[in-house]
N, C-alpha and C. Protein backbone atom coordinates (compact mmCIF):
# COMPACT_ATOMS: atom_id res chain seq x y z
N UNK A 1 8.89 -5.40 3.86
CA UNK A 1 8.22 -6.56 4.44
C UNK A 1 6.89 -6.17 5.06
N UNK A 2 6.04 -7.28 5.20
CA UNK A 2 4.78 -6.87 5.69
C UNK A 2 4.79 -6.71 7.16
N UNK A 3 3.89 -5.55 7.54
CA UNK A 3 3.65 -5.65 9.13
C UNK A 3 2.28 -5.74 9.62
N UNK A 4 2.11 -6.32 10.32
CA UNK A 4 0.70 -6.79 10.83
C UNK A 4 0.17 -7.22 11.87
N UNK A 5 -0.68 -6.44 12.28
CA UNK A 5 -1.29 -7.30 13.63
C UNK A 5 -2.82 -7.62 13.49
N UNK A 6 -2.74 -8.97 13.72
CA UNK A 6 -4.10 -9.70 13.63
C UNK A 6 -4.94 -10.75 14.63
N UNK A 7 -5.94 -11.04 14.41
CA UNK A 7 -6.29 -11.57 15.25
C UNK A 7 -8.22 -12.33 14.63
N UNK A 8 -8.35 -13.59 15.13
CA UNK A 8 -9.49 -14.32 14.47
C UNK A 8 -10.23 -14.08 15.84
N UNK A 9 -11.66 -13.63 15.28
CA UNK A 9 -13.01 -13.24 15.90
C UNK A 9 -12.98 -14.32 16.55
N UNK A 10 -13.96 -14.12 17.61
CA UNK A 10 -15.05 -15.66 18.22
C UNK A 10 -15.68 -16.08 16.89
N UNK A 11 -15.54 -17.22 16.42
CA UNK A 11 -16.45 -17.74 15.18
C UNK A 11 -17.97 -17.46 15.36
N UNK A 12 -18.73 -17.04 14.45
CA UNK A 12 -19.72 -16.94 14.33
C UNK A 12 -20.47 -16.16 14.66
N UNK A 13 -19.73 -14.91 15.21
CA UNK A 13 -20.24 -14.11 15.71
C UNK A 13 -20.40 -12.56 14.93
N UNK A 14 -19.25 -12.57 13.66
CA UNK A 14 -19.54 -11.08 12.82
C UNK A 14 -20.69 -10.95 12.74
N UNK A 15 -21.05 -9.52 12.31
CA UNK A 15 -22.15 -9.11 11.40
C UNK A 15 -21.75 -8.10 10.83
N UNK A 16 -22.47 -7.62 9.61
CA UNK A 16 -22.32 -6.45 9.29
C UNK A 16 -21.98 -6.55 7.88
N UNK A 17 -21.00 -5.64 7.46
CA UNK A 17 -21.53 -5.17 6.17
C UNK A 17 -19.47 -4.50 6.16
N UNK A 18 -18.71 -5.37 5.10
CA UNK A 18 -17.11 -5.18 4.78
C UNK A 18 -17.87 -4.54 3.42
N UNK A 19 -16.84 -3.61 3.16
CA UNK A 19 -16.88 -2.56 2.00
C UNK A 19 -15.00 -2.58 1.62
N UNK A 20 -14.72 -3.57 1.14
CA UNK A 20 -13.47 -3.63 0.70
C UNK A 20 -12.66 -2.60 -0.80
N UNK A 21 -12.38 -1.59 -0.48
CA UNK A 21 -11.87 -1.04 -1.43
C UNK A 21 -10.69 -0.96 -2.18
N UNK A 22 -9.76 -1.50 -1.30
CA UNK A 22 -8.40 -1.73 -1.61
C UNK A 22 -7.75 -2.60 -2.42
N UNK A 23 -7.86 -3.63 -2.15
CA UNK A 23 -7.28 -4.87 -2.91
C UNK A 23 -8.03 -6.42 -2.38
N UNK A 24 -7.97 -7.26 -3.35
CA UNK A 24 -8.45 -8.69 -2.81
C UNK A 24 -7.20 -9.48 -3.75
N UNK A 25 -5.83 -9.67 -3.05
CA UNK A 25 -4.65 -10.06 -3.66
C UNK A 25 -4.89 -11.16 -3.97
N UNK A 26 -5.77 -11.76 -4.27
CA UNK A 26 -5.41 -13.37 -4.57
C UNK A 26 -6.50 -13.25 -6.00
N UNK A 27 -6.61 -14.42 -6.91
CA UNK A 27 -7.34 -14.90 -8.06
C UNK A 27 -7.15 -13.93 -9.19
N UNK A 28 -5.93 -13.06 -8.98
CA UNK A 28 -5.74 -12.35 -9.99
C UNK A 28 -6.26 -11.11 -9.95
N UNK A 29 -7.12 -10.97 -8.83
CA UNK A 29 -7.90 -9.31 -8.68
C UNK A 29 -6.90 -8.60 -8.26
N UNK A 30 -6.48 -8.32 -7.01
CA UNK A 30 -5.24 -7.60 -7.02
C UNK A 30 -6.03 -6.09 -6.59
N UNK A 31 -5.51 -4.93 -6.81
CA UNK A 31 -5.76 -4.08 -6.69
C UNK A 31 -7.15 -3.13 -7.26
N UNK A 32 -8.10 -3.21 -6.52
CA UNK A 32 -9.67 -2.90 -6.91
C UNK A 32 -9.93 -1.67 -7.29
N UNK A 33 -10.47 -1.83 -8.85
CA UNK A 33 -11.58 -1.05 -9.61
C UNK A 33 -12.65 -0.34 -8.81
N UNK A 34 -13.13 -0.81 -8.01
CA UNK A 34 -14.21 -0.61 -7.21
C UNK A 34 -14.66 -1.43 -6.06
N UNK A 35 -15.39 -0.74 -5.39
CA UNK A 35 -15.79 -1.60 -4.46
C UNK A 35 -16.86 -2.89 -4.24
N UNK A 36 -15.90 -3.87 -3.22
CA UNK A 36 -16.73 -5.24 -3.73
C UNK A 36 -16.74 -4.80 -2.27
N UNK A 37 -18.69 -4.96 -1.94
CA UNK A 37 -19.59 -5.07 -0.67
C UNK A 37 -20.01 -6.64 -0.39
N UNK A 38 -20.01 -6.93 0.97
CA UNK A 38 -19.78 -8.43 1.43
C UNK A 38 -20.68 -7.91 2.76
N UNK A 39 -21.58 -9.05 2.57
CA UNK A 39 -22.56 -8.75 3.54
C UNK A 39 -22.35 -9.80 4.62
N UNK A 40 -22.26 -10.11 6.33
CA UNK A 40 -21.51 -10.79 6.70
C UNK A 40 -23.22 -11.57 8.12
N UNK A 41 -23.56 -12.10 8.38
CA UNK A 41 -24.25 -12.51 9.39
C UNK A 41 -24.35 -13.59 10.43
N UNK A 42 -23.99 -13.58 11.67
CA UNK A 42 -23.53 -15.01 12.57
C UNK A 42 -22.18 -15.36 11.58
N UNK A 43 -21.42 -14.84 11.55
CA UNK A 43 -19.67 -15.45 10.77
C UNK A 43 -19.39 -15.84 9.72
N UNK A 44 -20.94 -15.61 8.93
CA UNK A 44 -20.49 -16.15 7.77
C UNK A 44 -20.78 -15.12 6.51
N UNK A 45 -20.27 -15.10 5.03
CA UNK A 45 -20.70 -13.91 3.96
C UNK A 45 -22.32 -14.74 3.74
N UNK A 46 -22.83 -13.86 3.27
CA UNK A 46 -24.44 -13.99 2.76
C UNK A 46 -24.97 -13.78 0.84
N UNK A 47 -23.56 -12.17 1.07
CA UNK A 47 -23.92 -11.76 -0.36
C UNK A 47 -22.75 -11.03 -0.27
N UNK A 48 -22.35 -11.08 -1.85
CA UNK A 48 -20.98 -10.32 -2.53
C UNK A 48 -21.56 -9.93 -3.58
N UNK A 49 -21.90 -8.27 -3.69
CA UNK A 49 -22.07 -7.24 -4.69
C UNK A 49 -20.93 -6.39 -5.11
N UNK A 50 -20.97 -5.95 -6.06
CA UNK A 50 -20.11 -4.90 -7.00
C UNK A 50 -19.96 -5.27 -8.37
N UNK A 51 -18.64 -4.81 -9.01
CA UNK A 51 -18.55 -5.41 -10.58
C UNK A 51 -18.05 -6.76 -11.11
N UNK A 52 -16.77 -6.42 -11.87
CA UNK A 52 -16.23 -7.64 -12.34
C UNK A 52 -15.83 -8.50 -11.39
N UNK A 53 -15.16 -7.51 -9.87
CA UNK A 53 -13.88 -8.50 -9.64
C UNK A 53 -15.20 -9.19 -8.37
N UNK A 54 -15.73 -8.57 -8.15
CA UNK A 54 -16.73 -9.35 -7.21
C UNK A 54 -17.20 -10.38 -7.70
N UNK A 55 -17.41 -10.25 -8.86
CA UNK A 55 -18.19 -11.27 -9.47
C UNK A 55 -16.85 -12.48 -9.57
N UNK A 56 -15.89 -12.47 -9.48
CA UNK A 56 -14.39 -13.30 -9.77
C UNK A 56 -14.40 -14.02 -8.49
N UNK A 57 -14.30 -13.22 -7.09
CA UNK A 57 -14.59 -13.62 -5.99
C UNK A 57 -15.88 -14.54 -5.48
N UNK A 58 -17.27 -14.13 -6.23
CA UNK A 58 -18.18 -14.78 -5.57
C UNK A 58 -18.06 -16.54 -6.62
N UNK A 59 -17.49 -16.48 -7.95
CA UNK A 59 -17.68 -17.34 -8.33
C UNK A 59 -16.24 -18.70 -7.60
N UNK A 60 -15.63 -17.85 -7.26
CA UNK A 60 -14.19 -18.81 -7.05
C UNK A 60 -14.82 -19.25 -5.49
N UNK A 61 -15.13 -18.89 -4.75
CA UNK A 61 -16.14 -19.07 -3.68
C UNK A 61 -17.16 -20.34 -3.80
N UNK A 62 -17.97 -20.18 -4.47
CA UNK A 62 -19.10 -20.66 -4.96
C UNK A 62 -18.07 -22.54 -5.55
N UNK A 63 -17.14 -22.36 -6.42
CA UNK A 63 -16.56 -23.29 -6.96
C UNK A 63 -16.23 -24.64 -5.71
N UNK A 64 -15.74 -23.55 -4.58
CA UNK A 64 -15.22 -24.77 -3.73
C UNK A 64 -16.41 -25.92 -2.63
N UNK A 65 -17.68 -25.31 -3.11
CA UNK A 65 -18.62 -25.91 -2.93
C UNK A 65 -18.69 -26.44 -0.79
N UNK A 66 -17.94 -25.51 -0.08
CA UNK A 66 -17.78 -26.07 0.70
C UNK A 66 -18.29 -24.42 1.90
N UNK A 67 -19.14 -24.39 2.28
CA UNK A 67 -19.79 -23.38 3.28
C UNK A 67 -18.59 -22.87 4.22
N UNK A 68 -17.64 -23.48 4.74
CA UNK A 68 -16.37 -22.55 5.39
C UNK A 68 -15.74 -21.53 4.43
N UNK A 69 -15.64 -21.64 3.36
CA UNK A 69 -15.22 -20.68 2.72
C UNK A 69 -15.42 -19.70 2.68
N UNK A 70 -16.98 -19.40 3.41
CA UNK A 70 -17.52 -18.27 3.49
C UNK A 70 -17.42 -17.59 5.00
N UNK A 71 -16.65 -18.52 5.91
CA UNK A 71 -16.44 -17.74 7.38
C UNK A 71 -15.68 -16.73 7.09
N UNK A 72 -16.04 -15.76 8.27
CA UNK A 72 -15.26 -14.64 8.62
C UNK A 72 -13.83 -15.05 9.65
N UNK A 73 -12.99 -14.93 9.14
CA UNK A 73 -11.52 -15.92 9.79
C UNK A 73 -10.52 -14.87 10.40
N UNK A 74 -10.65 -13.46 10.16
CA UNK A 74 -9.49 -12.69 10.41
C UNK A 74 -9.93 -11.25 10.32
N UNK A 75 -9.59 -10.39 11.30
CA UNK A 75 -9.04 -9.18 11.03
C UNK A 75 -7.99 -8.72 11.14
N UNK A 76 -7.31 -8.29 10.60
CA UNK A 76 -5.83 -7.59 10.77
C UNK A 76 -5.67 -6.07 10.23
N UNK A 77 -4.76 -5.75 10.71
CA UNK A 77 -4.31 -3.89 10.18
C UNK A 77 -2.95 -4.02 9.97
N UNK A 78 -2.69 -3.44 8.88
CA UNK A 78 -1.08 -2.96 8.01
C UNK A 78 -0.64 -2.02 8.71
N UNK A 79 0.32 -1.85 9.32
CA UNK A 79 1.48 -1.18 9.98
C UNK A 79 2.66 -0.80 9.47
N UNK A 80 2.81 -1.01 7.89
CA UNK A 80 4.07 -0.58 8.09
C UNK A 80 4.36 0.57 6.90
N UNK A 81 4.92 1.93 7.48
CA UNK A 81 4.72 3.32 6.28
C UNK A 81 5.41 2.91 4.96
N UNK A 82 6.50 1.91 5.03
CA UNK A 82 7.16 1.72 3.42
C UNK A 82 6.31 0.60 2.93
N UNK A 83 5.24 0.39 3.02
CA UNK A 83 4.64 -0.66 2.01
C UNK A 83 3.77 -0.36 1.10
N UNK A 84 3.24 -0.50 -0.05
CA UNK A 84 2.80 0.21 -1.11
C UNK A 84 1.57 -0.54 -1.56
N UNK A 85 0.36 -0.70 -2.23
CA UNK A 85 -0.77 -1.10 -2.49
C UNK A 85 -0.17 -1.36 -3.48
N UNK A 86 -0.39 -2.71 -4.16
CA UNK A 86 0.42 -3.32 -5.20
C UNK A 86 -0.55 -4.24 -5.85
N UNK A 87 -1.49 -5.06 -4.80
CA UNK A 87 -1.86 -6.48 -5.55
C UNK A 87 -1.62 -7.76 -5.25
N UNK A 88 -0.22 -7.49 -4.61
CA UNK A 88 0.78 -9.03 -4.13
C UNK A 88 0.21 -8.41 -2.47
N UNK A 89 -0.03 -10.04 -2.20
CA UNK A 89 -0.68 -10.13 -0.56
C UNK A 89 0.17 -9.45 0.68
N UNK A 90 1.69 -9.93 0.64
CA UNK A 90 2.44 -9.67 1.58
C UNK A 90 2.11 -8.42 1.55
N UNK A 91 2.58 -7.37 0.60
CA UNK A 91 2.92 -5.95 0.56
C UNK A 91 1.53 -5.39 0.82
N UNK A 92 0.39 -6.07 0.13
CA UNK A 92 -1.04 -4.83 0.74
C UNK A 92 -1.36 -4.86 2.11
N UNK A 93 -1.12 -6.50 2.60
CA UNK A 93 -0.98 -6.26 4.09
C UNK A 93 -1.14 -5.37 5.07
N UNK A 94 0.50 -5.20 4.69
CA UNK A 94 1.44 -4.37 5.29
C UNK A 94 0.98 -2.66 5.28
N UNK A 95 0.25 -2.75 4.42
CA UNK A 95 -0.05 -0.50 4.22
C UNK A 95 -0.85 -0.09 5.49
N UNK A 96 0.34 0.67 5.85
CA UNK A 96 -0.28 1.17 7.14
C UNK A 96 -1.70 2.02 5.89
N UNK A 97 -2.43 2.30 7.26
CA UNK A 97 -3.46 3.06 6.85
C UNK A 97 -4.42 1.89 6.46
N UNK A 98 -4.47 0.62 6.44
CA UNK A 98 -5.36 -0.25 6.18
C UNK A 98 -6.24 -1.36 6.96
N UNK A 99 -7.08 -2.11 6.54
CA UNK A 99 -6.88 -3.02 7.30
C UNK A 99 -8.14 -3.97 6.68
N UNK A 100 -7.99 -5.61 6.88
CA UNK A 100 -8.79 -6.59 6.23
C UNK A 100 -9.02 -7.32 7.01
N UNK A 101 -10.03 -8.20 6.07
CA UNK A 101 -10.90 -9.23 6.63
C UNK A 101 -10.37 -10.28 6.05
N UNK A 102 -10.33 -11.14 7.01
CA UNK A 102 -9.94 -12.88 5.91
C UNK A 102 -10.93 -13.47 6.19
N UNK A 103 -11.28 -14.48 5.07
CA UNK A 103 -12.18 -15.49 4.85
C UNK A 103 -11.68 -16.78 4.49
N UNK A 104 -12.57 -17.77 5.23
CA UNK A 104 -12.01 -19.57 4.80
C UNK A 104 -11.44 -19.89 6.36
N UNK A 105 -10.20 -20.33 5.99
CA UNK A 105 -9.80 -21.08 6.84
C UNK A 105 -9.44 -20.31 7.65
N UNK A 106 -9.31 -20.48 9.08
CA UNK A 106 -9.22 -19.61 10.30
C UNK A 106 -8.04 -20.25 11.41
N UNK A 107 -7.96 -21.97 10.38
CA UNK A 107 -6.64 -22.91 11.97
C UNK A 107 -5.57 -21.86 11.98
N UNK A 108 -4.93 -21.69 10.81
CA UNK A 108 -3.09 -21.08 10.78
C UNK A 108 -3.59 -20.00 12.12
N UNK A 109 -4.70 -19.56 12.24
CA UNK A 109 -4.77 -18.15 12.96
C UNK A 109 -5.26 -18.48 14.20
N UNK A 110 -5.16 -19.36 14.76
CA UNK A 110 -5.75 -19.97 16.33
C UNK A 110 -7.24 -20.13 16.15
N UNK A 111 -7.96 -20.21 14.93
CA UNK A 111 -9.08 -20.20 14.93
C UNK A 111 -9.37 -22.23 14.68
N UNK A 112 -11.03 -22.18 14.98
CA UNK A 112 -11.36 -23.38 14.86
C UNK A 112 -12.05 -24.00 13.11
N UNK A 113 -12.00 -22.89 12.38
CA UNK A 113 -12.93 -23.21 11.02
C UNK A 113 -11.30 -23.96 10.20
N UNK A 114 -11.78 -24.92 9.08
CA UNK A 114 -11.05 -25.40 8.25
C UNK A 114 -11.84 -25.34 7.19
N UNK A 115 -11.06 -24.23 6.00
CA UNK A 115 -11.65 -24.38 4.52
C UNK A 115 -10.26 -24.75 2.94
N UNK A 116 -10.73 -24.90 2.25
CA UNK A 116 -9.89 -24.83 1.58
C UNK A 116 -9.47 -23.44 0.62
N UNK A 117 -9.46 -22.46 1.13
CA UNK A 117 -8.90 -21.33 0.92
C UNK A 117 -8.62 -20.27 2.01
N UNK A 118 -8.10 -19.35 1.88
CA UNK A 118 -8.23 -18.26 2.75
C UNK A 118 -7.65 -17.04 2.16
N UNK A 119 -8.79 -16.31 2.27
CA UNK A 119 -8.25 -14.65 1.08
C UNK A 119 -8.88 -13.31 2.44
N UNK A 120 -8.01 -12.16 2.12
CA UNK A 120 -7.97 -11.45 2.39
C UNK A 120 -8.47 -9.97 1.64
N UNK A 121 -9.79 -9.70 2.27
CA UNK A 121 -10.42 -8.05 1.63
C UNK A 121 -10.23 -7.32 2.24
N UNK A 122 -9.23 -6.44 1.54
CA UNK A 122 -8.20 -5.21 2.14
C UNK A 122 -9.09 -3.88 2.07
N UNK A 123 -9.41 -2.58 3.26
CA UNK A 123 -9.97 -1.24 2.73
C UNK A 123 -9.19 -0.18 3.09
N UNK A 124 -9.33 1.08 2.92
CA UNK A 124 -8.67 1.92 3.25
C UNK A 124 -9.29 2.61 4.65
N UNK A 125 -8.46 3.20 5.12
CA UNK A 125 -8.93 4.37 6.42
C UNK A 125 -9.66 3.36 7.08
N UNK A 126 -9.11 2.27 7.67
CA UNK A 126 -10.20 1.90 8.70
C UNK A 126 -10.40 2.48 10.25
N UNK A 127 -12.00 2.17 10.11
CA UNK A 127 -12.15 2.87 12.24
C UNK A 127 -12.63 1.81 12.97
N UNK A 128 -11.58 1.35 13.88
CA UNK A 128 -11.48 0.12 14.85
C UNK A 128 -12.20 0.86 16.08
N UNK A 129 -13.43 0.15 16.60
CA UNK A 129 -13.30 0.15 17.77
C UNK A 129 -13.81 -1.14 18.95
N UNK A 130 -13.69 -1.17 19.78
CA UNK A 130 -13.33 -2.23 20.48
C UNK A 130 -13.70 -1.69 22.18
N UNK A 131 -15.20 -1.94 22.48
CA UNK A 131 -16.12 -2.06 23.57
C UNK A 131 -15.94 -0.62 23.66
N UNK A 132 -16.26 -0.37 22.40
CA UNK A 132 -17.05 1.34 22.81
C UNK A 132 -15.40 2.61 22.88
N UNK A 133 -14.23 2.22 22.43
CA UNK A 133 -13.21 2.91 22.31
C UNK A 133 -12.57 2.78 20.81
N UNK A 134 -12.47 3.63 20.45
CA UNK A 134 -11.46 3.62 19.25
C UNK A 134 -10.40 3.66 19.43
N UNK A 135 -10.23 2.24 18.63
CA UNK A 135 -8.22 1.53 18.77
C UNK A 135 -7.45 2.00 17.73
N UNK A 136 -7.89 1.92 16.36
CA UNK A 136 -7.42 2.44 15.12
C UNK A 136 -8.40 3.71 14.67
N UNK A 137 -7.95 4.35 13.71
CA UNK A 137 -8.37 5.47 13.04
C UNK A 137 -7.83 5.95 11.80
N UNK A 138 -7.79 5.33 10.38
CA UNK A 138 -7.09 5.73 9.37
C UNK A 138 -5.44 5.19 9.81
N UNK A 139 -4.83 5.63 9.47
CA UNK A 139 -3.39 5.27 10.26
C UNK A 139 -3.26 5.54 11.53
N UNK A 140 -3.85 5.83 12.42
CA UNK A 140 -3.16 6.39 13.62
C UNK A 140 -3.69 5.40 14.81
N UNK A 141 -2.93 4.37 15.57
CA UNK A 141 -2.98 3.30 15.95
C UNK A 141 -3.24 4.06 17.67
N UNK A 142 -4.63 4.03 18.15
CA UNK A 142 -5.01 4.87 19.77
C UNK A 142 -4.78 4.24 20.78
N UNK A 143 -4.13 2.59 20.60
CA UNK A 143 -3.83 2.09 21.66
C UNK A 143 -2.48 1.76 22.07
C-alpha cells in the first residue's frame, strides 16, 4: 500500500524549476524514459520540456483548456521501503526515496484551486528543505 505524507503549498506562491524523473502515472506515461522539466512561476507551470512523454503531458494539459490545470497543488514524499516504481499511481507514491508534485486540482488536499484533473510528477532522491533546514534527503526523513 501506498505511504505518504503530503501537503498543498500557499497557492501561488511556487517557483522554480520540477525535474521529474520517475514516473507521471496517469495518461498512460507511467514510468519515464527521461526527464520531463516543468518550469513553475507564482503557482503555476509556464513550460514542459523533454521528449515523447512530455510532449503527452503538455498536450493533455493544453486539451482541458482551463488555466488551473496548470497550478502547483501538492507536494508529497513516498515512505514506504516495500513499494516499487511501477507506473500505477498508488504504488509510485509510495517509494520511499521519492517525492512529487501534483498539479490541477488542489480542494481533495485542503487547497483552494478547482481543475479538472490532478496528476502527479514523481523524482528520485529528493532534498527537502524547509526555512533553511533539511527535512528529507534521498530516503532519509531529518525530521
Amino acid at each position: 500500500p501506498t505511504i505518504e505524507a503530503n501537503t498543498t503549498p500557499v497557492e501561488g506562491t511556487a517557483n522554480g524549476r520540477i525535474v521529474a524523473d520517475a514516473s507521471i502515472p496517469y495518461l498512460g506515461i507511467g514510468v519515464l524514459d527521461e526527464p520531463v522539466v516543468v518550469e513553475v512561476k507564482d503557482g503555476f507551470i509556464t513550460s514542459i520540456t523533454g521528449g515523447r512523454q512530455a510532449e503527452v503531458l503538455k498536450k493533455d494539459l493544453a486539451s482541458h483548456n482551463d488555466p488551473n490545470c496548470y497550478n502547483i497543488a501538492e507536494l508529497g514524499v513516498g515512505l514506504n521501503p516495500q513499494c516499487r516504481m511501477c507506473g500505477i499511481m498508488l504504488e509510485d507514491e509510495g517509494v520511499i526515496g521519492t517525492a512529487h508534485i501534483g498539479i490541477g486540482t488542489s480542494i481533495t488536499l485542503g487547497g483552494i484551486t478547482k481543475a479538472p484533473i490532478h496528476y502527479d510528477l514523481l523524482m528520485w532522491n529528493p532534498r527537502i528543505e524547509v526555512d533553511g533546514k533539511v527535512i528529507l534527503d534521498g530516503d532519509k526523513v531529518l525530521v
